[in-house]
N, C-alpha and C. Protein backbone atom coordinates (compact mmCIF):
# COMPACT_ATOMS: atom_id res chain seq x y z
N UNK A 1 0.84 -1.19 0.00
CA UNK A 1 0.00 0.00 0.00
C UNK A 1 0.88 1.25 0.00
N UNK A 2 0.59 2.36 -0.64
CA UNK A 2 0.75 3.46 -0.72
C UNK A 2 1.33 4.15 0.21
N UNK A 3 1.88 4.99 0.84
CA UNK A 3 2.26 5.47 2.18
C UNK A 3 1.41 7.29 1.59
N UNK A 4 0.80 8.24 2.45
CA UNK A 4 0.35 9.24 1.79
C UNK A 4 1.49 10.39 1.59
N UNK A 5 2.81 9.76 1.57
CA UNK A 5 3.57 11.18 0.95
C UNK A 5 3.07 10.85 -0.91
N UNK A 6 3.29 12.36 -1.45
CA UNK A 6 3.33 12.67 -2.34
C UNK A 6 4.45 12.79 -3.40
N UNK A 7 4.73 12.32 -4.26
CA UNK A 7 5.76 12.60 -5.49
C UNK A 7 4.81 13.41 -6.69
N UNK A 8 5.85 14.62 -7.03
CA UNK A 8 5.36 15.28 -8.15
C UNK A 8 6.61 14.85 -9.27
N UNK A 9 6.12 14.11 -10.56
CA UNK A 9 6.61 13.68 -11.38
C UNK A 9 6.72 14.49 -12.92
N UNK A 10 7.79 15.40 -13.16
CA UNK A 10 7.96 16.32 -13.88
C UNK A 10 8.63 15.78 -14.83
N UNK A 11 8.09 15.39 -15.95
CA UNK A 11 8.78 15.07 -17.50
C UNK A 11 7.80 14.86 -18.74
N UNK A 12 8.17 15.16 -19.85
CA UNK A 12 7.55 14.84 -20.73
C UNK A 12 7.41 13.68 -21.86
N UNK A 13 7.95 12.89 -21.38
CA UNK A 13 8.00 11.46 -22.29
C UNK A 13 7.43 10.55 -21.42
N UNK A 14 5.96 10.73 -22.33
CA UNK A 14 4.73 9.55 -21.80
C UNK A 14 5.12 8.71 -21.14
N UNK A 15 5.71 7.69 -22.25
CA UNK A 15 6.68 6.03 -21.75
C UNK A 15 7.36 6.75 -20.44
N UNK A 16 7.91 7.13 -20.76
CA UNK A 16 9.02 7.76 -19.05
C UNK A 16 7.71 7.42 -17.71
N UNK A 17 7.24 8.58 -18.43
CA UNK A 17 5.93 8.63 -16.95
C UNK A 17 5.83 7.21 -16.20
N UNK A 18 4.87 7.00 -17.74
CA UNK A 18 4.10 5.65 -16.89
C UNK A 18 4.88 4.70 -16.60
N UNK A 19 6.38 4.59 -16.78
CA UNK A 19 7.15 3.55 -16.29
C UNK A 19 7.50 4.02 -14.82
N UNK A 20 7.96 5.18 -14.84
CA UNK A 20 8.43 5.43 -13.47
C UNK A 20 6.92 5.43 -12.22
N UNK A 21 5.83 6.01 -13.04
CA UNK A 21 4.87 5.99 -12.14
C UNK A 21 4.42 4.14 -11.24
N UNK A 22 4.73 3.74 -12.33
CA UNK A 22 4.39 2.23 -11.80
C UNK A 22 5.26 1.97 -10.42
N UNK A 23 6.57 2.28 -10.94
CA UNK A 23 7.87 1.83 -10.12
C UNK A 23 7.50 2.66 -8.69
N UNK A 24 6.99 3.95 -8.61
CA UNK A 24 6.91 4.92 -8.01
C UNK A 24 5.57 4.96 -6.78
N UNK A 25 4.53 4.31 -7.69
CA UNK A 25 3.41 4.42 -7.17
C UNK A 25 2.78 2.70 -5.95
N UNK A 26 4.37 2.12 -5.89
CA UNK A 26 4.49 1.11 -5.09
C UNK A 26 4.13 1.01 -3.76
N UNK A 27 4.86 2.79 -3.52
CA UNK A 27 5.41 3.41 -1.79
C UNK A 27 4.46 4.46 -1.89
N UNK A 28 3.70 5.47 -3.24
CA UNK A 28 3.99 6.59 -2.92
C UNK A 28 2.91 7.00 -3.24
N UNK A 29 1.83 8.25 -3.26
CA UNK A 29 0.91 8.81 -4.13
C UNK A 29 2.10 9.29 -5.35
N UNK A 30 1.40 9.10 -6.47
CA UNK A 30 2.04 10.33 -7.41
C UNK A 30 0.98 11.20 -8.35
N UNK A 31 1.52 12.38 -8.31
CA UNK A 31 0.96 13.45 -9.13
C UNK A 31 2.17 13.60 -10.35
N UNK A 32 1.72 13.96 -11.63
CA UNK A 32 2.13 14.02 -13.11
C UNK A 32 1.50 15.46 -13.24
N UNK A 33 3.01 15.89 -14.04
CA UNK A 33 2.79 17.08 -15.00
C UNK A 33 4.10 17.18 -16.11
N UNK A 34 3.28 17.70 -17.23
CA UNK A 34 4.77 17.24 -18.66
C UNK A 34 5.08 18.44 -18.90
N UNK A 35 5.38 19.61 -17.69
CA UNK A 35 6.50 21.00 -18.13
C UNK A 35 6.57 21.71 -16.71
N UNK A 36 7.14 22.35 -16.86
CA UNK A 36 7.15 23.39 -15.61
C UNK A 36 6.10 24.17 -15.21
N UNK A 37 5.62 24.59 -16.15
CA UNK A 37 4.73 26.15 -15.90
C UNK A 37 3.29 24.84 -15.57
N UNK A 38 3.54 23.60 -15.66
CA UNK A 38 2.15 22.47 -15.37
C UNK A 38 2.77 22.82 -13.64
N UNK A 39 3.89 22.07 -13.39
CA UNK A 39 4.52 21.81 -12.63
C UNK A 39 4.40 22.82 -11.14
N UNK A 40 4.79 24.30 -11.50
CA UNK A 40 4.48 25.21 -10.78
C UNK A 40 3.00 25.53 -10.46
N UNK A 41 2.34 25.33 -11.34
CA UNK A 41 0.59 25.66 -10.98
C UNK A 41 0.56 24.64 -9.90
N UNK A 42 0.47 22.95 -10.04
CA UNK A 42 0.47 22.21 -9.42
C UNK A 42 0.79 22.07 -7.74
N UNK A 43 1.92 22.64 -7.69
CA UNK A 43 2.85 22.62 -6.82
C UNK A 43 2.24 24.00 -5.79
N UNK A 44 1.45 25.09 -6.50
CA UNK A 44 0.63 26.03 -5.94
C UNK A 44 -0.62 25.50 -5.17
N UNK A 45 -0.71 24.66 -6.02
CA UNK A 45 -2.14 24.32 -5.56
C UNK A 45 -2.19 22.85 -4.65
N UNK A 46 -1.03 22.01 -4.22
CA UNK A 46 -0.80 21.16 -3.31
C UNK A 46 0.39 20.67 -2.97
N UNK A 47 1.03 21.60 -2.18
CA UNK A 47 2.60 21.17 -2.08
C UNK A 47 2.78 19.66 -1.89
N UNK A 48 3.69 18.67 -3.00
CA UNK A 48 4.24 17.30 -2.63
C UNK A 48 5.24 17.32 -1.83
N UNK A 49 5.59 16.16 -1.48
CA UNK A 49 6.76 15.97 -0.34
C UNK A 49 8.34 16.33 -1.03
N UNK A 50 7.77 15.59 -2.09
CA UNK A 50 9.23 15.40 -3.55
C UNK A 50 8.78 15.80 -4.95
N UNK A 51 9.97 17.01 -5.61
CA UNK A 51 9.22 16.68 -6.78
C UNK A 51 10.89 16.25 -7.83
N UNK A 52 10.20 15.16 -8.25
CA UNK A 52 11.39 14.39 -9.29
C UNK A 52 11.60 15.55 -11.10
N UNK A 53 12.01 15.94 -11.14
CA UNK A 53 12.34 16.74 -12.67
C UNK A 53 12.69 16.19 -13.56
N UNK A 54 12.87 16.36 -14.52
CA UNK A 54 13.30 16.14 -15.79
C UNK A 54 14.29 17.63 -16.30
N UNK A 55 15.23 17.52 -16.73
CA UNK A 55 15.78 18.75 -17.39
C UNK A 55 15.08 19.38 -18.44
N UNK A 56 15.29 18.87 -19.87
CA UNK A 56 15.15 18.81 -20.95
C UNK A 56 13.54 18.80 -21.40
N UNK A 57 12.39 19.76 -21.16
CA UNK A 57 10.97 20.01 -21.54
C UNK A 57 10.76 20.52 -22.71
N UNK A 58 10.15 21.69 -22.26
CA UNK A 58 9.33 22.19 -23.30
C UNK A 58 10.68 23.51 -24.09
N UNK A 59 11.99 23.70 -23.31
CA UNK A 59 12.91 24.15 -23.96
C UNK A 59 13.95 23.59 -22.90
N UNK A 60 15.39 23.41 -23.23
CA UNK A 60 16.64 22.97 -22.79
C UNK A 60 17.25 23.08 -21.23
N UNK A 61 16.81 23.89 -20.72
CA UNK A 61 17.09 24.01 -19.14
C UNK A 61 16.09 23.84 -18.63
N UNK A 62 14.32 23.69 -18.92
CA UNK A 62 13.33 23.75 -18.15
C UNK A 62 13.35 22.99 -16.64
N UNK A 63 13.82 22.48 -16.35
CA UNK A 63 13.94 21.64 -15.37
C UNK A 63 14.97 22.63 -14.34
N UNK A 64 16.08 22.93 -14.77
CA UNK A 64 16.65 23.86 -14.04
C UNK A 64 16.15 24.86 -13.20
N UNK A 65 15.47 25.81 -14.15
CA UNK A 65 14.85 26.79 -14.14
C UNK A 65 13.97 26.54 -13.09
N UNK A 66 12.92 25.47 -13.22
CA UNK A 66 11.84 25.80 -12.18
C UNK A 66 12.89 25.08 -11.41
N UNK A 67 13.64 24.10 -10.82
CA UNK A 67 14.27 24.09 -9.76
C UNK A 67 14.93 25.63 -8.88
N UNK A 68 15.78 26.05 -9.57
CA UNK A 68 16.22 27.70 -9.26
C UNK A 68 14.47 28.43 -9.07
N UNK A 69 13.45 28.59 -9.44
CA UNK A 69 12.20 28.91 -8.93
C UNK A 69 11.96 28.68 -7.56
N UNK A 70 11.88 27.41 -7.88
CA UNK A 70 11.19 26.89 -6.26
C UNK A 70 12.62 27.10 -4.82
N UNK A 71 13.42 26.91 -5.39
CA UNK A 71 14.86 27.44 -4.43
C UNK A 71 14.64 28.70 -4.06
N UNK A 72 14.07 29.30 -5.13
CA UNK A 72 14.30 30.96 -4.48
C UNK A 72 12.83 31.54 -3.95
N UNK A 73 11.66 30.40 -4.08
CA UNK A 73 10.72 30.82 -3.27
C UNK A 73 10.71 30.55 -1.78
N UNK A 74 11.05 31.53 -0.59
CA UNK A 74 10.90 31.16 0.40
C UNK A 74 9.63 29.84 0.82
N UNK A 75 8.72 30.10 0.32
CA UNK A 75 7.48 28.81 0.43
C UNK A 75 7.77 27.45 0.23
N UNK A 76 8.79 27.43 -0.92
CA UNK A 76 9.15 26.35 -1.46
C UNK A 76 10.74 25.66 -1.68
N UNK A 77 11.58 26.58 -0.39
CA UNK A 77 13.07 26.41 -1.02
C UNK A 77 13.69 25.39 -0.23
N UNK A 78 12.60 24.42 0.92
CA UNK A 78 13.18 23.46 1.22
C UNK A 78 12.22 22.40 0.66
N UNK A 79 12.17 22.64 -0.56
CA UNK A 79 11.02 21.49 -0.91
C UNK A 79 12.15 20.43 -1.62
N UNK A 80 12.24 18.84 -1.49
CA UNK A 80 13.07 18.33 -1.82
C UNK A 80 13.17 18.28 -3.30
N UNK A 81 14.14 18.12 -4.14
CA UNK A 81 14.57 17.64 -5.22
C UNK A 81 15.45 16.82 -6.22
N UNK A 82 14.92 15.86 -6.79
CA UNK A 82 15.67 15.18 -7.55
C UNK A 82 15.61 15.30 -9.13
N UNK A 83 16.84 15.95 -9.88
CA UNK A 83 16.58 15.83 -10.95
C UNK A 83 16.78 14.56 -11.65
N UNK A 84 16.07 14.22 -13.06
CA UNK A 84 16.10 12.57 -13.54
C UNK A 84 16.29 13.05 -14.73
N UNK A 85 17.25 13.08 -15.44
CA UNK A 85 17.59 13.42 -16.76
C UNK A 85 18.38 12.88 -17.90
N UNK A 86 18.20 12.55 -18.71
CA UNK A 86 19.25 11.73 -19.96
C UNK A 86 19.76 12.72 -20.32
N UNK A 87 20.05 14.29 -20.06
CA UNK A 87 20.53 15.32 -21.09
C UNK A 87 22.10 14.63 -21.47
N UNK A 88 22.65 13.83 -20.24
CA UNK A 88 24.07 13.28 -20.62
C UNK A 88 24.32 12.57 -21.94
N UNK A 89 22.70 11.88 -22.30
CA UNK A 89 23.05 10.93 -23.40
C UNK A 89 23.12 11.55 -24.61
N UNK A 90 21.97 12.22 -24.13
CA UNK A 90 21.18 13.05 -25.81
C UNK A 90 22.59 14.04 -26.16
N UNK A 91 23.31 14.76 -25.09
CA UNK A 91 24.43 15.69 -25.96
C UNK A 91 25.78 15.04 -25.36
N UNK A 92 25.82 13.47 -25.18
CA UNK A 92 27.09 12.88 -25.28
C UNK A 92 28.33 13.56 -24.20
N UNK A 93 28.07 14.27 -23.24
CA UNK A 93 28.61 15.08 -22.39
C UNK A 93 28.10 14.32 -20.70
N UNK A 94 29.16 14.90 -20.09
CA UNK A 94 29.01 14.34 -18.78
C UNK A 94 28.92 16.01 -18.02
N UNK A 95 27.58 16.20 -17.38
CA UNK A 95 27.54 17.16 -16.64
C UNK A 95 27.72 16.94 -14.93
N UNK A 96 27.98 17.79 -14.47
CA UNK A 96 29.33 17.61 -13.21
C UNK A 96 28.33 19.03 -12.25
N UNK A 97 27.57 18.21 -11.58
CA UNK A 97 26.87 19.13 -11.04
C UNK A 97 27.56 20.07 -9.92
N UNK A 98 26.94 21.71 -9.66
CA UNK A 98 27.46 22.43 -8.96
C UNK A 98 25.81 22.83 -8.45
N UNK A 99 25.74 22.96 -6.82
CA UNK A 99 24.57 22.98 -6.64
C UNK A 99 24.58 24.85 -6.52
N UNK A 100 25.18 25.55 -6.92
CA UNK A 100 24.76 26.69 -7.21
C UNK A 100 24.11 26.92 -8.66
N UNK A 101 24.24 25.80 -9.18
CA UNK A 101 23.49 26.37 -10.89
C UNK A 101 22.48 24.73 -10.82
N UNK A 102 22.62 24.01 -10.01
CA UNK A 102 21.84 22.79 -10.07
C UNK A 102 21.20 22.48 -8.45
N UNK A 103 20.14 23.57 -7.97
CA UNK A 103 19.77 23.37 -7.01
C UNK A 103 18.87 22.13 -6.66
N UNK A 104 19.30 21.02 -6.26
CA UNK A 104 18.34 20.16 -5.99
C UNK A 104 19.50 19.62 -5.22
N UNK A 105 18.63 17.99 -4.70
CA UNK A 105 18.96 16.87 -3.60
C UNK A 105 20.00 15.93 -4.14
N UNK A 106 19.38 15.81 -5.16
CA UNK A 106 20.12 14.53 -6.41
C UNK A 106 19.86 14.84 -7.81
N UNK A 107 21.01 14.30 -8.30
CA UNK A 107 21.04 14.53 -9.83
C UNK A 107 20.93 12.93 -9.98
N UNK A 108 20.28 12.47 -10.80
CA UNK A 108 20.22 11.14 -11.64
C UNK A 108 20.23 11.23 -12.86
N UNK A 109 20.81 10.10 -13.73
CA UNK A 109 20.81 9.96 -15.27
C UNK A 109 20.05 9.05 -15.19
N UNK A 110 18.97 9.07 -16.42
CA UNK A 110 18.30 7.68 -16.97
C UNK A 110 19.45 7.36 -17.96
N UNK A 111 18.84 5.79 -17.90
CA UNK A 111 17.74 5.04 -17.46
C UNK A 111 18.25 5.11 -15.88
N UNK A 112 17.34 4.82 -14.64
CA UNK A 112 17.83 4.83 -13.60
C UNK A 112 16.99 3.07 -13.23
N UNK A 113 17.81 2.07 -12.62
CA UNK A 113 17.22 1.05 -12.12
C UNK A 113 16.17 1.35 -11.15
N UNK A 114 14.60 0.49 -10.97
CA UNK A 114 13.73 0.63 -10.17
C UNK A 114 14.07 0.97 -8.61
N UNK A 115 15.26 -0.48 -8.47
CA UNK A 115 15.38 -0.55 -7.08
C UNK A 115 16.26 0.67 -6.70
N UNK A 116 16.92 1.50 -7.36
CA UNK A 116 17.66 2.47 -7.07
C UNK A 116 16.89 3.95 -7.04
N UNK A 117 15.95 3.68 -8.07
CA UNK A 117 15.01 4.66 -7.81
C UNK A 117 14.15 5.25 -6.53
N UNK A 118 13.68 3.84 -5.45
CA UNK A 118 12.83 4.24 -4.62
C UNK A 118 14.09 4.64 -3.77
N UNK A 119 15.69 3.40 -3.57
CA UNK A 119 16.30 4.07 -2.65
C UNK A 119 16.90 5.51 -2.70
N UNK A 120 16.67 6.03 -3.79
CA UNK A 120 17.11 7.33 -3.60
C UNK A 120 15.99 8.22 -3.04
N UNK A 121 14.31 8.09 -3.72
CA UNK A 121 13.70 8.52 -2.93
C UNK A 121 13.63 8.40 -1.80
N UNK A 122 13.46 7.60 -0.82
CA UNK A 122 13.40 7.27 0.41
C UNK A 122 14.55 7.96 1.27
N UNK A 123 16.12 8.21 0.48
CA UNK A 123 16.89 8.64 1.47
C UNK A 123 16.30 10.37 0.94
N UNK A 124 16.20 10.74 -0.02
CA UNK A 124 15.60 12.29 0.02
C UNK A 124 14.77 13.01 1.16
N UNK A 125 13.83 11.98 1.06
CA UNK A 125 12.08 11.66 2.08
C UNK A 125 12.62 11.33 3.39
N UNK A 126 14.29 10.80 3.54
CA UNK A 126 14.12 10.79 5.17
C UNK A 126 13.13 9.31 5.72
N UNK A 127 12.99 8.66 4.36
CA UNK A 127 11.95 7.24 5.38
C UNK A 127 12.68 6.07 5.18
């Protein structure tokens, strides 16, 4: 059964979703949105415990961006974060996070294994 924390699941590749939602929705409620400006309404209207990102949306940093958002909203700047991103594959580059330009909890590359998935949530979440 479900536990009632919340995951907000930020990406836009359907398949992505519903794979991770499965994997996700083991432990967790989850809420879905496929961009930021979904993402931020959302997040107005029911703060989650976690919200997982995607980089790469509806333009090339989107994921960043609303991360640096929610960092710099006092309301929202200890809200946890994990970004989940292939940008490594798609431009063949290894990015080397600095949490002044990559504010979040964790950086992940897909594909990310299931079982590694919840344990990273769980150590984010503190359960």
């Amino acid at each position: 059964m479900a536990e009632e924390r919340t995951i907000l699941l930020v990406d836009d590749d359907d398949v992505f979703v519903e794979a991770v939602t499965a994997v996700l929705e083991t432990r967790y409620r989850v809420r879905r949105a496929a961009n930021g400006t979904q993402a931020l309404q959302m997040i107005g209207e029911e703060r989650p415990d976690l919200v997982i990102l995607d980089v790469m949306m509806d333009h090339l940093s989107e994921g960043f961006d609303v991360a640096r958002r929610l960092r710099n909203d006092p309301e929202t700047a200890d809200l946890p974060i994990i970004m989940l991103t292939g940008v490594d594959q798609v431009y063949n580059v290894r990015m080397e996070v600095d949490e002044s330009w990559v504010p979040c909890d964790r950086y992940l590359e897909k594909p990310v294994a299931p079982g590694d998935l919840l344990r990273h949530v769980a150590e984010v979440l503190g359960s």
